[in-house]
C-alpha atoms as a PDB file:
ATOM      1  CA  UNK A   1     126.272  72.976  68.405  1.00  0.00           C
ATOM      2  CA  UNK A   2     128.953  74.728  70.575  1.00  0.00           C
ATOM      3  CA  UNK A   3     127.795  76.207  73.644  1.00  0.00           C
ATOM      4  CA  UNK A   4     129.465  79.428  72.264  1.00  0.00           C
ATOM      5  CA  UNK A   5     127.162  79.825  69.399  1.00  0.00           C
ATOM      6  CA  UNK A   6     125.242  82.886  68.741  1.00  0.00           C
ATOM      7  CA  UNK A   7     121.848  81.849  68.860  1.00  0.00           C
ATOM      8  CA  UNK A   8     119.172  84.621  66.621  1.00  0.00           C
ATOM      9  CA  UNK A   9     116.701  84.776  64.401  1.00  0.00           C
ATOM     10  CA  UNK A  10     118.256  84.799  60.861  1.00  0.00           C
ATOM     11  CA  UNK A  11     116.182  88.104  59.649  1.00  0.00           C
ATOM     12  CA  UNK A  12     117.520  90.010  63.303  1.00  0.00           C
ATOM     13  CA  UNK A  13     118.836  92.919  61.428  1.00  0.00           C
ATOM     14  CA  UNK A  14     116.289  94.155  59.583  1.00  0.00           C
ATOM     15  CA  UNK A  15     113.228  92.615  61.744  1.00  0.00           C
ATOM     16  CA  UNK A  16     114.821  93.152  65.175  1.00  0.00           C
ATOM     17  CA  UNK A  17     115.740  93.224  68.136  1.00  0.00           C
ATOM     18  CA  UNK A  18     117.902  95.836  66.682  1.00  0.00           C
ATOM     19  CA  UNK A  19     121.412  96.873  67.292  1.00  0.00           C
ATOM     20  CA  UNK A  20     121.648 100.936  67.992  1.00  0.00           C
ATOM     21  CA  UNK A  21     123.583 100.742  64.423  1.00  0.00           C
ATOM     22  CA  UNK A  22     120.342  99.485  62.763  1.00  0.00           C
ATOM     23  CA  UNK A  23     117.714 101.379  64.349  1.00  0.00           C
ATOM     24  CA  UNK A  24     115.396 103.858  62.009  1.00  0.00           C
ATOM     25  CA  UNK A  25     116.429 106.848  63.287  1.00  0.00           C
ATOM     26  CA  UNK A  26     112.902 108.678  63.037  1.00  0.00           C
ATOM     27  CA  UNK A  27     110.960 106.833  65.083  1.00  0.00           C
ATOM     28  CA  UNK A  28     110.027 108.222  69.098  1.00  0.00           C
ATOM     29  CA  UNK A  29     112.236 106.329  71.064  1.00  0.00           C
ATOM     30  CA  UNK A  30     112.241 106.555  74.495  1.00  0.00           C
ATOM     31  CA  UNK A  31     115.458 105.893  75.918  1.00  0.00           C
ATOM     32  CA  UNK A  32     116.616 104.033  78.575  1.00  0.00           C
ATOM     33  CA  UNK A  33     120.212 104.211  77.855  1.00  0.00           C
ATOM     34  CA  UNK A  34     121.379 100.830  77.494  1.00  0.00           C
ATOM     35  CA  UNK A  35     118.110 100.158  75.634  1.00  0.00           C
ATOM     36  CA  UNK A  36     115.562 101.949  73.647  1.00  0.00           C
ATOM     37  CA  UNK A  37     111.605 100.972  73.470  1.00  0.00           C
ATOM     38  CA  UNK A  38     109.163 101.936  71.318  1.00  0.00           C
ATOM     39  CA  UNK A  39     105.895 103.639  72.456  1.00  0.00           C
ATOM     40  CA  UNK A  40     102.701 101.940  71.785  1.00  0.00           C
ATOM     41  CA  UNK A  41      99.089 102.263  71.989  1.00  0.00           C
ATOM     42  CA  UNK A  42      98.499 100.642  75.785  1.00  0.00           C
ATOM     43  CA  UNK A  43     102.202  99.884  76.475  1.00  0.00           C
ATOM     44  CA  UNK A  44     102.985 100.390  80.265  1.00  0.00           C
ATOM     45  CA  UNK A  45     106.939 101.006  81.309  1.00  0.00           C
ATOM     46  CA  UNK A  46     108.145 100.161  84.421  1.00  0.00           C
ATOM     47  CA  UNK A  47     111.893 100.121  85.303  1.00  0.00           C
ATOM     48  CA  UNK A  48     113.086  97.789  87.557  1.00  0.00           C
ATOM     49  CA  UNK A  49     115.348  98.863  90.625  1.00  0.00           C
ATOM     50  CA  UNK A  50     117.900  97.082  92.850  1.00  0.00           C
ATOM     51  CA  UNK A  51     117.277  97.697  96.322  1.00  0.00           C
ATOM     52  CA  UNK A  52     120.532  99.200  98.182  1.00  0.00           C
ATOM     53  CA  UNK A  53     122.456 100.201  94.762  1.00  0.00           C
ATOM     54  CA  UNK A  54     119.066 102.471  92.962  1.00  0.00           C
ATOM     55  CA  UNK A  55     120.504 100.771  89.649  1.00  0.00           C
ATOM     56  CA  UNK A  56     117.783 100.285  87.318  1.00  0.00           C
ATOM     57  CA  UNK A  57     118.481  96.252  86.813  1.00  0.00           C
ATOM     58  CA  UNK A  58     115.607  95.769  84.379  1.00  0.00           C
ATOM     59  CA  UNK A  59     113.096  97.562  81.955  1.00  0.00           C
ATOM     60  CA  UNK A  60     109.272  95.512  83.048  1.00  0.00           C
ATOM     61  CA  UNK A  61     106.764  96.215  80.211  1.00  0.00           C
ATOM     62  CA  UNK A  62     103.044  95.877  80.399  1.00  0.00           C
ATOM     63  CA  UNK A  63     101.000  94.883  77.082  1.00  0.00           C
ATOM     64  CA  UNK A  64      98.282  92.971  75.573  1.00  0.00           C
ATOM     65  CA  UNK A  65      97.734  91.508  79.153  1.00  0.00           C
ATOM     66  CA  UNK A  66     100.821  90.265  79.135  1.00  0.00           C
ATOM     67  CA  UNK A  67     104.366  91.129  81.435  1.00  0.00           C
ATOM     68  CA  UNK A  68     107.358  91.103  79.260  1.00  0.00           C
ATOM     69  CA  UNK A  69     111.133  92.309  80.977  1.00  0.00           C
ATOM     70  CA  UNK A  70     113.901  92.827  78.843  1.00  0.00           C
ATOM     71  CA  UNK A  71     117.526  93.151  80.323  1.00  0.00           C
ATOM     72  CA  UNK A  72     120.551  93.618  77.893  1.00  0.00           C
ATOM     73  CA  UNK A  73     123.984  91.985  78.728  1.00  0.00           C
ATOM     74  CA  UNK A  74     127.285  93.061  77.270  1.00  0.00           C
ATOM     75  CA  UNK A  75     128.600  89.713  74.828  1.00  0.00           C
ATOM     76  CA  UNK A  76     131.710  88.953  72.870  1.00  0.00           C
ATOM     77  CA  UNK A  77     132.143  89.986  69.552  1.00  0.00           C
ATOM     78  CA  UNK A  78     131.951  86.815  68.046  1.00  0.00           C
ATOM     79  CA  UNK A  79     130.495  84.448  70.343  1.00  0.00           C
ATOM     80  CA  UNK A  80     127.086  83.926  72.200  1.00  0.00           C
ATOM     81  CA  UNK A  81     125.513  84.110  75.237  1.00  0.00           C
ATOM     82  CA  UNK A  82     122.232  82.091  74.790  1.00  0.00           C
ATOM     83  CA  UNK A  83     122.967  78.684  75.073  1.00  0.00           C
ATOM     84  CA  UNK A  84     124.683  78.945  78.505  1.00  0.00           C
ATOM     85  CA  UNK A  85     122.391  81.315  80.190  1.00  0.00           C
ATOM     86  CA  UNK A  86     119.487  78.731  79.046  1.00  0.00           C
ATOM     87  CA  UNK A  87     121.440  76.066  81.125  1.00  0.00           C
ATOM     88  CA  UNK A  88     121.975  78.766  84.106  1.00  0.00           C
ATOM     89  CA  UNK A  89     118.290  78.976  83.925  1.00  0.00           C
ATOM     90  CA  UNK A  90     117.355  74.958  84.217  1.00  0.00           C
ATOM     91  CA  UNK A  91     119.393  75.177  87.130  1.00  0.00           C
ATOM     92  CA  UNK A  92     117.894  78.400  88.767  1.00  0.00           C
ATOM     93  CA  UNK A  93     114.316  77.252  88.269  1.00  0.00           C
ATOM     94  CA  UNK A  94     114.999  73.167  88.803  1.00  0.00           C
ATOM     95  CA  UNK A  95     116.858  74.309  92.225  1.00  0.00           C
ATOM     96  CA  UNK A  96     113.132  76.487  93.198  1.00  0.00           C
ATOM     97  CA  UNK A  97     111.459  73.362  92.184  1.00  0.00           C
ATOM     98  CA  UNK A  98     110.462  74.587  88.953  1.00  0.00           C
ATOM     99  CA  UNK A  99     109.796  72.642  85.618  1.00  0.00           C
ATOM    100  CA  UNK A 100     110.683  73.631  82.419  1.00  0.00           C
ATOM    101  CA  UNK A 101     110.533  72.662  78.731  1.00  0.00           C
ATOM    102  CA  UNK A 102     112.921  73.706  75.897  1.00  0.00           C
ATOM    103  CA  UNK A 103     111.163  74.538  72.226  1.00  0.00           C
ATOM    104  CA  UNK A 104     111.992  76.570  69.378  1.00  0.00           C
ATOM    105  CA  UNK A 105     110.521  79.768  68.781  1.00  0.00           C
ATOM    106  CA  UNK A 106     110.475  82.645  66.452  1.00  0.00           C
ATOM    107  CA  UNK A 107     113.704  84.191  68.109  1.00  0.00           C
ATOM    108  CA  UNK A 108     115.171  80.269  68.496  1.00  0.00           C
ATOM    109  CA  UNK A 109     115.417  77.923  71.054  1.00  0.00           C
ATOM    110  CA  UNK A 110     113.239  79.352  74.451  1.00  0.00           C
ATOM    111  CA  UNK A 111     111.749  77.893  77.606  1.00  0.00           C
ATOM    112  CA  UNK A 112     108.738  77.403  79.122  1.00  0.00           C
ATOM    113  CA  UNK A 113     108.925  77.518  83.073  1.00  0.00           C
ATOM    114  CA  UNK A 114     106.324  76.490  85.230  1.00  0.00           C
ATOM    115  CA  UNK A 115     107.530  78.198  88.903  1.00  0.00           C
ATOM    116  CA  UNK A 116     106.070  77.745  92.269  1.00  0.00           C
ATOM    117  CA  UNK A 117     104.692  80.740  93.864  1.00  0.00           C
ATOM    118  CA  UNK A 118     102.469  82.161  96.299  1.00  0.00           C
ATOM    119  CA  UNK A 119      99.081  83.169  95.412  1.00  0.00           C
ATOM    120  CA  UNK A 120      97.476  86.510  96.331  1.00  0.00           C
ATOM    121  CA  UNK A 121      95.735  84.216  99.188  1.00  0.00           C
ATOM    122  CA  UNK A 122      99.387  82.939 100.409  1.00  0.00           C
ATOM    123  CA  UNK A 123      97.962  79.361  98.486  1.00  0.00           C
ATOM    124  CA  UNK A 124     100.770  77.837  96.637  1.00  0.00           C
ATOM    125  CA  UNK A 125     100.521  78.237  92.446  1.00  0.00           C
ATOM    126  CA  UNK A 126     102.246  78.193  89.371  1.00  0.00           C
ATOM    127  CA  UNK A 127     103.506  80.346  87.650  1.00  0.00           C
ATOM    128  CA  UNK A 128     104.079  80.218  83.784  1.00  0.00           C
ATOM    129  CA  UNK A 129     107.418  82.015  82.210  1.00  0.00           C
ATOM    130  CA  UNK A 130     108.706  82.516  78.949  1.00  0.00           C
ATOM    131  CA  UNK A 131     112.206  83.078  78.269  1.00  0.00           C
ATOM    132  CA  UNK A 132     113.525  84.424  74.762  1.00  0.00           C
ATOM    133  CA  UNK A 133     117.003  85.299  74.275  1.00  0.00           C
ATOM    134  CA  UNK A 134     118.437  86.959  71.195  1.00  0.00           C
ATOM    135  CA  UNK A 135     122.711  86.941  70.612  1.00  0.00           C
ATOM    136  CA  UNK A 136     123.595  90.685  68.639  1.00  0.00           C
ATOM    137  CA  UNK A 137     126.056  91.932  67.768  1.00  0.00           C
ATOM    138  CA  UNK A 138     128.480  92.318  71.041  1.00  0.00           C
ATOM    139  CA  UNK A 139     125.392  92.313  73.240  1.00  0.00           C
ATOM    140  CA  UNK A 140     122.435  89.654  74.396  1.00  0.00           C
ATOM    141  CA  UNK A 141     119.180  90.635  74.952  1.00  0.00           C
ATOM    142  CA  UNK A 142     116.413  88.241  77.068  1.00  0.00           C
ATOM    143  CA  UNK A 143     113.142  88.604  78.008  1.00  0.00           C
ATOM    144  CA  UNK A 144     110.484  86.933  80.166  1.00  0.00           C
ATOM    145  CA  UNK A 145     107.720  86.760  79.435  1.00  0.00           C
ATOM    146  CA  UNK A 146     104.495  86.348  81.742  1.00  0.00           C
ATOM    147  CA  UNK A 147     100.508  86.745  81.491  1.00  0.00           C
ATOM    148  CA  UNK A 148      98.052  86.315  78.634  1.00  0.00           C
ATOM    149  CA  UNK A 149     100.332  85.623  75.982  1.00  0.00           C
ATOM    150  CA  UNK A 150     101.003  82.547  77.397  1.00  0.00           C
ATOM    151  CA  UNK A 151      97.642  81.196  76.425  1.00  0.00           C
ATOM    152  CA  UNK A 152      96.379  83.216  73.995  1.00  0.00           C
ATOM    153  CA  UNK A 153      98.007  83.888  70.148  1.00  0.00           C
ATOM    154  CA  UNK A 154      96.970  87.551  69.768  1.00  0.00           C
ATOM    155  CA  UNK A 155      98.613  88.393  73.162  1.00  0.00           C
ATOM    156  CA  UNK A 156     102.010  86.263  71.996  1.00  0.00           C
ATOM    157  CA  UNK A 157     102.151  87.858  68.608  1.00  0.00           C
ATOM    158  CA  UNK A 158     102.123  91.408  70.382  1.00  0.00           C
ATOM    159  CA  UNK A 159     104.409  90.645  72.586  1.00  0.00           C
ATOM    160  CA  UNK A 160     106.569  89.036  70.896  1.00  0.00           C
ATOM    161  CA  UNK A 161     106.461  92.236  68.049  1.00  0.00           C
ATOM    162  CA  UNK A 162     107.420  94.198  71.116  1.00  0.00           C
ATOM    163  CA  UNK A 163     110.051  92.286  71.896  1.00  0.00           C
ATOM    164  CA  UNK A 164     111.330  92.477  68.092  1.00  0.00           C
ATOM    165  CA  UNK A 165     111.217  96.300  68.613  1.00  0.00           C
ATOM    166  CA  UNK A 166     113.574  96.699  71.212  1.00  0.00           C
ATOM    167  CA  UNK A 167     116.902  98.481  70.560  1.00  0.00           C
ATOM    168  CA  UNK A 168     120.111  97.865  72.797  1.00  0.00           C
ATOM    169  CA  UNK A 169     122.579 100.455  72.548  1.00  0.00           C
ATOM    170  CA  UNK A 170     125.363  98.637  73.607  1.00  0.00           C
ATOM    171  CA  UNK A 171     128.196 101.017  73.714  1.00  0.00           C
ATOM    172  CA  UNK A 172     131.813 101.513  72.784  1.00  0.00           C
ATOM    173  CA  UNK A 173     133.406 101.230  75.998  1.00  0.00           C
ATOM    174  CA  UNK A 174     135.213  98.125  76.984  1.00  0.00           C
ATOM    175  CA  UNK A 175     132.532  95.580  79.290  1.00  0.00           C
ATOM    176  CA  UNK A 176     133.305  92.452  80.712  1.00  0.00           C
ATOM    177  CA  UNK A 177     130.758  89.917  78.484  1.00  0.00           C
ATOM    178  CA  UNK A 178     127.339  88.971  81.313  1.00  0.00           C
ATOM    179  CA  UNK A 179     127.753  92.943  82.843  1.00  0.00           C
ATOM    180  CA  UNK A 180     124.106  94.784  82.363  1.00  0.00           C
ATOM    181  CA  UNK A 181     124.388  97.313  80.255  1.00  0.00           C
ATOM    182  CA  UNK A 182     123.328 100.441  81.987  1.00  0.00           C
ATOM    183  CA  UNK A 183     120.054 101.523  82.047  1.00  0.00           C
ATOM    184  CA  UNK A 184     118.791 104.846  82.951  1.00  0.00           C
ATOM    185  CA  UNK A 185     115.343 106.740  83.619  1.00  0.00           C
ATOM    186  CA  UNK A 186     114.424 108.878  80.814  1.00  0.00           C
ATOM    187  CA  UNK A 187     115.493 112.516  80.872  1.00  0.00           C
ATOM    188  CA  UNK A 188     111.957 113.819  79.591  1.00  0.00           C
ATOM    189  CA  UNK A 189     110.146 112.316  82.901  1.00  0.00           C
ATOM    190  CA  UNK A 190     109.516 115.728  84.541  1.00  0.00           C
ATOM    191  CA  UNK A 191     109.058 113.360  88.195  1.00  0.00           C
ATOM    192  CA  UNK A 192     111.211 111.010  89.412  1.00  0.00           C
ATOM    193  CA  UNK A 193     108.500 108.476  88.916  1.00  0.00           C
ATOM    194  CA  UNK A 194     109.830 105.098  87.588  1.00  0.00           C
ATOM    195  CA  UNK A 195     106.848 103.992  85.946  1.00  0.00           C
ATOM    196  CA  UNK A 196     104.974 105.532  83.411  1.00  0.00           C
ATOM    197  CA  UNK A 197     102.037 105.077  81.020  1.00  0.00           C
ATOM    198  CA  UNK A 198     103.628 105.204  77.122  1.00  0.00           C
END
């Protein structure tokens, strides 16, 4: 397998994540520019800002007990992103002392992270990740996932739906492949106010 490879689920197109092309255009959207979610029963939306720069960096959703952030990277046309972020990531998380495990998943191959981190208390814990990563078409989308549905099936299936539900709007102007693709805070938010209850 070539580090190149585009690494999806076989049924992305019509299951999801979805490219902007393949999204049903009827359903409430809320858009975030570079990405679109879908609003669900419970769903929290927070977006994610850079300190210094105020560029929204990441869209943090809250569901089924669960943390899931999505961020959406501009990718070649005919190549992948996946398999060498995954390694960026062993590296990242070995270097804080982390552990991780590589399995396959329903989007392909993902890994478990178990990160050390202070506890409420200033105690030392773990923390338990998730990382997904889907390769569409001239974009990659990951997502990290944190909280319940690490233990518990309901919470993972929800999550992981959510996950499938997500639309990146990638764009026709030219981006170097790894760039964020802009995200913005929706235009109907009457306030400023970066998070919001879906």
């Amino acid at each position: 397998m070539r580090s190149d490879e585009k690494s999806a689920p076989e049924n992305r197109a019509s299951e999801g994540p979805f490219d902007a092309d393949e999204a049903n255009p009827a359903r409430p959207y809320v858009d975030l520019g570079g990405v679109k979610i879908l609003p669900r029963e419970g769903l929290q939306l927070r977006l994610e800002v850079e300190e210094g720069t105020n560029r929204v960096v990441a869209v943090g959703l809250d569901f089924a007990g669960s943390t899931l952030q999505v961020q959406a990277f501009a990718a070649p046309r005919s190549t992948g992103l996946w398999h060498d972020i995954r390694a960026q990531i062993r590296e990242q998380i070995g270097g804080q002392g982390g552990t991780l495990v590589e399995q396959d998943g329903v989007f392909g191959p993902e890994l478990i992270a178990e990160v050390p981190a202070a506890g409420p208390d200033g105690k030392p814990v773990t923390r338990l990740a998730r990382f997904i990563g889907v390769d569409g078409p001239r974009w990659f989308l990951r997502g990290v996932i944190a909280g319940e549905a690490m233990q518990s099936d309901d919470s993972r299936a929800a999550v992981e739906e959510l996950f499938r539900s997500v639309v990146v709007v990638r764009g026709s102007a030219p981006m170097p492949p790894r760039d964020l693709i802009p995200l913005s805070i929706p235009k109907t938010t009457a306030a400023p106010n970066p998070s919001s209850t879906l």
